[in-house]
N, C-alpha and C. Protein backbone atom coordinates (compact mmCIF):
# COMPACT_ATOMS: atom_id res chain seq x y z
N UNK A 1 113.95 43.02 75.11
CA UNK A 1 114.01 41.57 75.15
C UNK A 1 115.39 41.18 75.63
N UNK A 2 115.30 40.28 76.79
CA UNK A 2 116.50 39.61 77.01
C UNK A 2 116.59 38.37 77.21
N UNK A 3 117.59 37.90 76.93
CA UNK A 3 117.94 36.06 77.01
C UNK A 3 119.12 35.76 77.70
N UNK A 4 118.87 34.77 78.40
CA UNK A 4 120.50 34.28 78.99
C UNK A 4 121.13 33.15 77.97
N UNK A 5 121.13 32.96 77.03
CA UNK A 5 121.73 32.52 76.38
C UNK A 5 122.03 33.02 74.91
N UNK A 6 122.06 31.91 73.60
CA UNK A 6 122.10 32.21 72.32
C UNK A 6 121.23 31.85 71.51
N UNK A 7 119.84 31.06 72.05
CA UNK A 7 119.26 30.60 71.41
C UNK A 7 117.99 32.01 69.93
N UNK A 8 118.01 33.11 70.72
CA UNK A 8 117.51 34.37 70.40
C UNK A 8 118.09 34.79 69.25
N UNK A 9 118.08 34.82 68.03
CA UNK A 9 118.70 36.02 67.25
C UNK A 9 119.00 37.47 68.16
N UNK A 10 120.39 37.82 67.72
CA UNK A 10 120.42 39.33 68.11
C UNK A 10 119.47 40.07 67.47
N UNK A 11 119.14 40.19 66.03
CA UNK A 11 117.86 41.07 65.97
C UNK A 11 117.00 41.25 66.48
N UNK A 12 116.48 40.34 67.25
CA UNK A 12 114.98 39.79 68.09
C UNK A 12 115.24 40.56 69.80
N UNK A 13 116.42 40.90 69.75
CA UNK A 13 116.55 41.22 71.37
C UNK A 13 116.79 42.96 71.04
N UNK A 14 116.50 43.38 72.56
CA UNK A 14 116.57 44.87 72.50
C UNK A 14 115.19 45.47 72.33
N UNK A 15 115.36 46.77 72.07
CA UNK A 15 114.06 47.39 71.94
C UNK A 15 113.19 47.12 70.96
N UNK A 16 111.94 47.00 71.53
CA UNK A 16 111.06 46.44 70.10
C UNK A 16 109.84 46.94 70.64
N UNK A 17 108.80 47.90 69.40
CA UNK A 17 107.43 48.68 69.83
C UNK A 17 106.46 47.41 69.15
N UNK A 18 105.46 47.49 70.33
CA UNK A 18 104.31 46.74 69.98
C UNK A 18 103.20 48.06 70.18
N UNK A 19 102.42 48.00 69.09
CA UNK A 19 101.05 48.28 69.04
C UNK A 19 99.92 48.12 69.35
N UNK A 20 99.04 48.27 70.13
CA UNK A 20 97.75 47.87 70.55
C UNK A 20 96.81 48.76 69.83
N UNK A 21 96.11 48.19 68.59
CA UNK A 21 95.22 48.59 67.83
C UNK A 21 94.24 49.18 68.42
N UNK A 22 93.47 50.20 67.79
CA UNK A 22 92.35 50.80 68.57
C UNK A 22 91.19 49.92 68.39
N UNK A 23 90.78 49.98 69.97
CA UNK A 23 89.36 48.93 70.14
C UNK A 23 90.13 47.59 70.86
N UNK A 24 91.17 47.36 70.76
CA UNK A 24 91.79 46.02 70.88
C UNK A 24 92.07 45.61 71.73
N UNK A 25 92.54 45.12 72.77
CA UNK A 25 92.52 44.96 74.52
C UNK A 25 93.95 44.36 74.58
N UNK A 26 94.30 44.03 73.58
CA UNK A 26 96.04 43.02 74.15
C UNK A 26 96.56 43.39 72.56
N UNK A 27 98.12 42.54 72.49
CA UNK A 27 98.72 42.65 71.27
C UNK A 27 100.17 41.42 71.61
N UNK A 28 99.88 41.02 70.55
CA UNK A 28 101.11 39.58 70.79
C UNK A 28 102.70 40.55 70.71
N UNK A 29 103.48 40.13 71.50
CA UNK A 29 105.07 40.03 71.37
C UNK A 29 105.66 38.60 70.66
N UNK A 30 105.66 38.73 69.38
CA UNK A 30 106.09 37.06 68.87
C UNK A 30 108.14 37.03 68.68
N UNK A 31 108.61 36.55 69.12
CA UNK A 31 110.00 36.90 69.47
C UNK A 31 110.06 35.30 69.08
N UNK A 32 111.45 35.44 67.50
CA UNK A 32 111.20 34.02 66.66
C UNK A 32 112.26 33.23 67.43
N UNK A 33 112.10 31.92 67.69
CA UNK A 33 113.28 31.39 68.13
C UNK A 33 113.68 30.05 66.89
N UNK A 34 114.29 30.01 66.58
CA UNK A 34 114.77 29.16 65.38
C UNK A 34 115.34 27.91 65.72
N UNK A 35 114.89 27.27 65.08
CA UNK A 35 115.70 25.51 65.56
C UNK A 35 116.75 25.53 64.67
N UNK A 36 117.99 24.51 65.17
CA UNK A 36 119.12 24.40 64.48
C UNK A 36 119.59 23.01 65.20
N UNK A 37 121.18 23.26 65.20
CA UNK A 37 121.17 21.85 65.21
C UNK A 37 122.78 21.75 66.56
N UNK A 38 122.67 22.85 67.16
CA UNK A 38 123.69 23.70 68.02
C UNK A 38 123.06 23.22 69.45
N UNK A 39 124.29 21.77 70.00
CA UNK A 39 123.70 22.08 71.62
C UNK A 39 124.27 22.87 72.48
N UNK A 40 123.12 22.99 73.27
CA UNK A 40 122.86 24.52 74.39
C UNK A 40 122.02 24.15 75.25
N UNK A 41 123.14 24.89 76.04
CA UNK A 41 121.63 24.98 77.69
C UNK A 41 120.77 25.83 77.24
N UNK A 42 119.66 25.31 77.47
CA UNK A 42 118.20 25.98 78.18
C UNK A 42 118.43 27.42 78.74
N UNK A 43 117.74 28.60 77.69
CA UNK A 43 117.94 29.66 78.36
C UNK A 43 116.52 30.21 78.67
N UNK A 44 116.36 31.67 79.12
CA UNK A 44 115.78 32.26 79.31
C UNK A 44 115.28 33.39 78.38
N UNK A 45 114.18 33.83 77.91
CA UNK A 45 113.94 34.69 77.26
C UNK A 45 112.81 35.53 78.29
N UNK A 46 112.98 37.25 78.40
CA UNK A 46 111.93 37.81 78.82
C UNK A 46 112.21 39.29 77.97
N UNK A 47 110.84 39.72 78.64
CA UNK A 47 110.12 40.70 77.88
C UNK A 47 109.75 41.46 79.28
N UNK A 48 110.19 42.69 78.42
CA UNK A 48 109.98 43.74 79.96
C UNK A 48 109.33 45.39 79.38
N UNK A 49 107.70 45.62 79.70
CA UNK A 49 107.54 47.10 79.37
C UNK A 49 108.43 47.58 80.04
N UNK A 50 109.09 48.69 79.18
CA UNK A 50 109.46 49.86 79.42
C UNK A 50 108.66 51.93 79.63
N UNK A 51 109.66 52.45 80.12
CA UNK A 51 108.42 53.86 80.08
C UNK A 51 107.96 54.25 78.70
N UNK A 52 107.24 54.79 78.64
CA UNK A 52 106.92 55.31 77.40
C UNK A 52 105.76 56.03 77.22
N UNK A 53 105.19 57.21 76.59
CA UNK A 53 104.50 58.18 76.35
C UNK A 53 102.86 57.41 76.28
N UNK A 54 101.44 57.72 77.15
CA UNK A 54 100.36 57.45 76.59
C UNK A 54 100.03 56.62 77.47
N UNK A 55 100.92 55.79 78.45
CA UNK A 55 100.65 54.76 79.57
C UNK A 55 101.05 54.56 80.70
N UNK A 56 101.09 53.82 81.55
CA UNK A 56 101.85 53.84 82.68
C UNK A 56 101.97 52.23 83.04
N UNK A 57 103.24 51.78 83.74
CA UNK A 57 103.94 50.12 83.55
C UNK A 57 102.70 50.13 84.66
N UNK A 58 101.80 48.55 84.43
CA UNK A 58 101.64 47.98 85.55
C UNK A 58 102.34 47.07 86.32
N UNK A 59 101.68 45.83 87.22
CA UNK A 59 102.10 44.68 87.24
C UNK A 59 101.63 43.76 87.41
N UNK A 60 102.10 42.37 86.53
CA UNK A 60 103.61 42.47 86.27
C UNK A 60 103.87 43.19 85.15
N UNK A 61 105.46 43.38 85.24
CA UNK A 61 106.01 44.55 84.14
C UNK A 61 106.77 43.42 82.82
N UNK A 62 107.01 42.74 83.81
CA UNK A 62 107.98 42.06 82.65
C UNK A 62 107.21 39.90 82.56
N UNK A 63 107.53 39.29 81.65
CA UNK A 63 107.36 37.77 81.57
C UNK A 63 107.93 37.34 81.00
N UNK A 64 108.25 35.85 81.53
CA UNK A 64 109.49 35.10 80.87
C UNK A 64 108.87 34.04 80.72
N UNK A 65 109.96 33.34 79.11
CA UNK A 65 109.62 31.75 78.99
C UNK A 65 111.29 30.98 78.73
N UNK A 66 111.24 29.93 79.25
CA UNK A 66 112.12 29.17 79.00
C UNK A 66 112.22 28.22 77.80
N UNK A 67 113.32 28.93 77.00
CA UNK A 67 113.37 28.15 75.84
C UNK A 67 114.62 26.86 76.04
N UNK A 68 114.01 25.92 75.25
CA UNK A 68 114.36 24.43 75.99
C UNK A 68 115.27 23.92 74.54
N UNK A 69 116.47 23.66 74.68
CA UNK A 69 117.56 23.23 73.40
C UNK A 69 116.46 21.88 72.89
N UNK A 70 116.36 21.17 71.97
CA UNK A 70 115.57 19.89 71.44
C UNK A 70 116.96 19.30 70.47
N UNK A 71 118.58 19.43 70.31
CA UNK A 71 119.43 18.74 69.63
C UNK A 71 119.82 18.20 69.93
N UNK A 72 120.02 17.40 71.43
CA UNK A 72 119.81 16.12 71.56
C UNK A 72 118.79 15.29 71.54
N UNK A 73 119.48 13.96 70.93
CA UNK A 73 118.43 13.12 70.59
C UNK A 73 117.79 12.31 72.23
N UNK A 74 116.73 11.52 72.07
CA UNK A 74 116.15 10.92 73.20
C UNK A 74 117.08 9.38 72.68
N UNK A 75 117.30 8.61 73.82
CA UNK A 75 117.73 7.52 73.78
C UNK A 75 116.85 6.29 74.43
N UNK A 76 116.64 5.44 73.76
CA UNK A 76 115.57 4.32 74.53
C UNK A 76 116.53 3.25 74.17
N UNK A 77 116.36 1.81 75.15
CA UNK A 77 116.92 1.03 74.80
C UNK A 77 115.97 -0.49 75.39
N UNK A 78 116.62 -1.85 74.22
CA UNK A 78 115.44 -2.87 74.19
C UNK A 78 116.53 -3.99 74.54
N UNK A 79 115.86 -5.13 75.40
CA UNK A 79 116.62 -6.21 75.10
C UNK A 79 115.99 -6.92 74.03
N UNK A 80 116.87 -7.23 73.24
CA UNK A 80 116.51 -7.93 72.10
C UNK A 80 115.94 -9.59 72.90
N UNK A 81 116.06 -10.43 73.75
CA UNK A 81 115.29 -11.26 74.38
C UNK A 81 115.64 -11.18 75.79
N UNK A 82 114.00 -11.46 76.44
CA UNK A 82 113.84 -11.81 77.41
C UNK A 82 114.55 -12.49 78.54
N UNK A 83 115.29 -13.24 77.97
CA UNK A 83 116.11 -14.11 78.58
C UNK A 83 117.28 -14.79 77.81
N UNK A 84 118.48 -15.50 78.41
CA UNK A 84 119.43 -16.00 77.82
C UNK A 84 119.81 -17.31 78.76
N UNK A 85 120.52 -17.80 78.23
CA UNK A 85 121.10 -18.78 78.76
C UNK A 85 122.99 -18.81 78.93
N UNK A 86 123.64 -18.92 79.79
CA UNK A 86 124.65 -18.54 80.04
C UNK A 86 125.25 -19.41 79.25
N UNK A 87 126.22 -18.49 78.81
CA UNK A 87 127.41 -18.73 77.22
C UNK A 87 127.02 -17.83 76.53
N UNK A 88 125.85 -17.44 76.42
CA UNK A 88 125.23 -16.54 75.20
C UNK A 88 125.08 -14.75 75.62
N UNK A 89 125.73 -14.12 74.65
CA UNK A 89 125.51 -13.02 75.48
C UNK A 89 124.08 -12.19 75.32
N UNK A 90 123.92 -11.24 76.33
CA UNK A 90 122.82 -10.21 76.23
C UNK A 90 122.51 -9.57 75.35
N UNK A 91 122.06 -9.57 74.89
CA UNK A 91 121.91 -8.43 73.63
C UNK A 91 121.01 -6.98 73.91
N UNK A 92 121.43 -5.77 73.74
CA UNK A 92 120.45 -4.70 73.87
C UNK A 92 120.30 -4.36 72.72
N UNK A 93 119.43 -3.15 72.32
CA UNK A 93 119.67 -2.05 71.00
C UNK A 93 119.54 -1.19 71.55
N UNK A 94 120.34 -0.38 71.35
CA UNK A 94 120.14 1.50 71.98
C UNK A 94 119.55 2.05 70.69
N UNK A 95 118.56 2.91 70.44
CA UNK A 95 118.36 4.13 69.47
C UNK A 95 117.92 4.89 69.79
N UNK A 96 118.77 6.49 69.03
CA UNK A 96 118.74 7.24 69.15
C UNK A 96 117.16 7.97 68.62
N UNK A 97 116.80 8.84 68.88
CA UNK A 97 115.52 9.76 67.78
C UNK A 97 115.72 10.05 66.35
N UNK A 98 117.18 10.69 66.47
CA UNK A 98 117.61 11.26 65.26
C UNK A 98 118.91 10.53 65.12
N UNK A 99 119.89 10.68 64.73
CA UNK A 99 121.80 10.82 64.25
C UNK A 99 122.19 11.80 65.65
N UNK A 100 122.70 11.42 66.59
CA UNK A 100 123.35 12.14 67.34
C UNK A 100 124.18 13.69 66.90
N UNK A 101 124.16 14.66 67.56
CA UNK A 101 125.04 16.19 66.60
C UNK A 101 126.73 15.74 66.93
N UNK A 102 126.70 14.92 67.98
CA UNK A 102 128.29 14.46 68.35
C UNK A 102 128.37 13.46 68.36
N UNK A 103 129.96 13.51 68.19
CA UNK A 103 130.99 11.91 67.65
C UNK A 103 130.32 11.23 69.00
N UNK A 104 129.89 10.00 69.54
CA UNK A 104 129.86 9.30 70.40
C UNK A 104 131.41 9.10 70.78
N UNK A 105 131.77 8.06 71.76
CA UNK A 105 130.94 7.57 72.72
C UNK A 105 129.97 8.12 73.86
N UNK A 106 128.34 7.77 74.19
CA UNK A 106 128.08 8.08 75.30
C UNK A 106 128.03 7.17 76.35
N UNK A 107 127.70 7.84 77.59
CA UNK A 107 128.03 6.96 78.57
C UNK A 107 127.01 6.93 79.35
């Protein structure tokens, strides 16, 4: 297992045997990825047979998924009215999804 980033536990990467039960036609690779609260680029995680006794690699040999950071929050924003009349100012509301992980300001 490899990743281009940190989102992976080191335990989870490196060599790891999967089993294909007898009678059974496939067998999951479940490789845990953990939410936290740490922003990060978007990395890569793949999975690559290696040689090994009893089989031979087809292809493809290896598959990847892109694991996607979710600790930033989404930002939407409203005018509080439709319209104004000059003297009066605009009003928006910005909110966030969650509490931002960083001190603002954004821009």
């Amino acid at each position: 297992m490899t990743e281009t980033a940190s989102q992976i536990p080191a335990a989870a990467k490196g060599a790891t045997t999967v089993v294909i039960a007898a009678g059974a036609t496939t067998a999951d690779l479940r490789v845990p990825v953990p939410a936290d609260n740490t922003v990060e680029a978007d990395s890569t995680a793949t999975a690559t047979i290696t040689t090994g006794d009893g089989y031979t690699i087809g292809t493809p040999a290896s598959a990847s998924v892109t694991v996607h950071d979710d600790d930033l929050p989404t930002v939407t924003i409203a005018a509080a009215a439709a319209a104004v009349t000059e003297g009066s100012p605009a009003v928006f509301t910005v909110t966030p999804t969650r509490p931002p992980p960083r001190t603002p300001p954004y821009t």
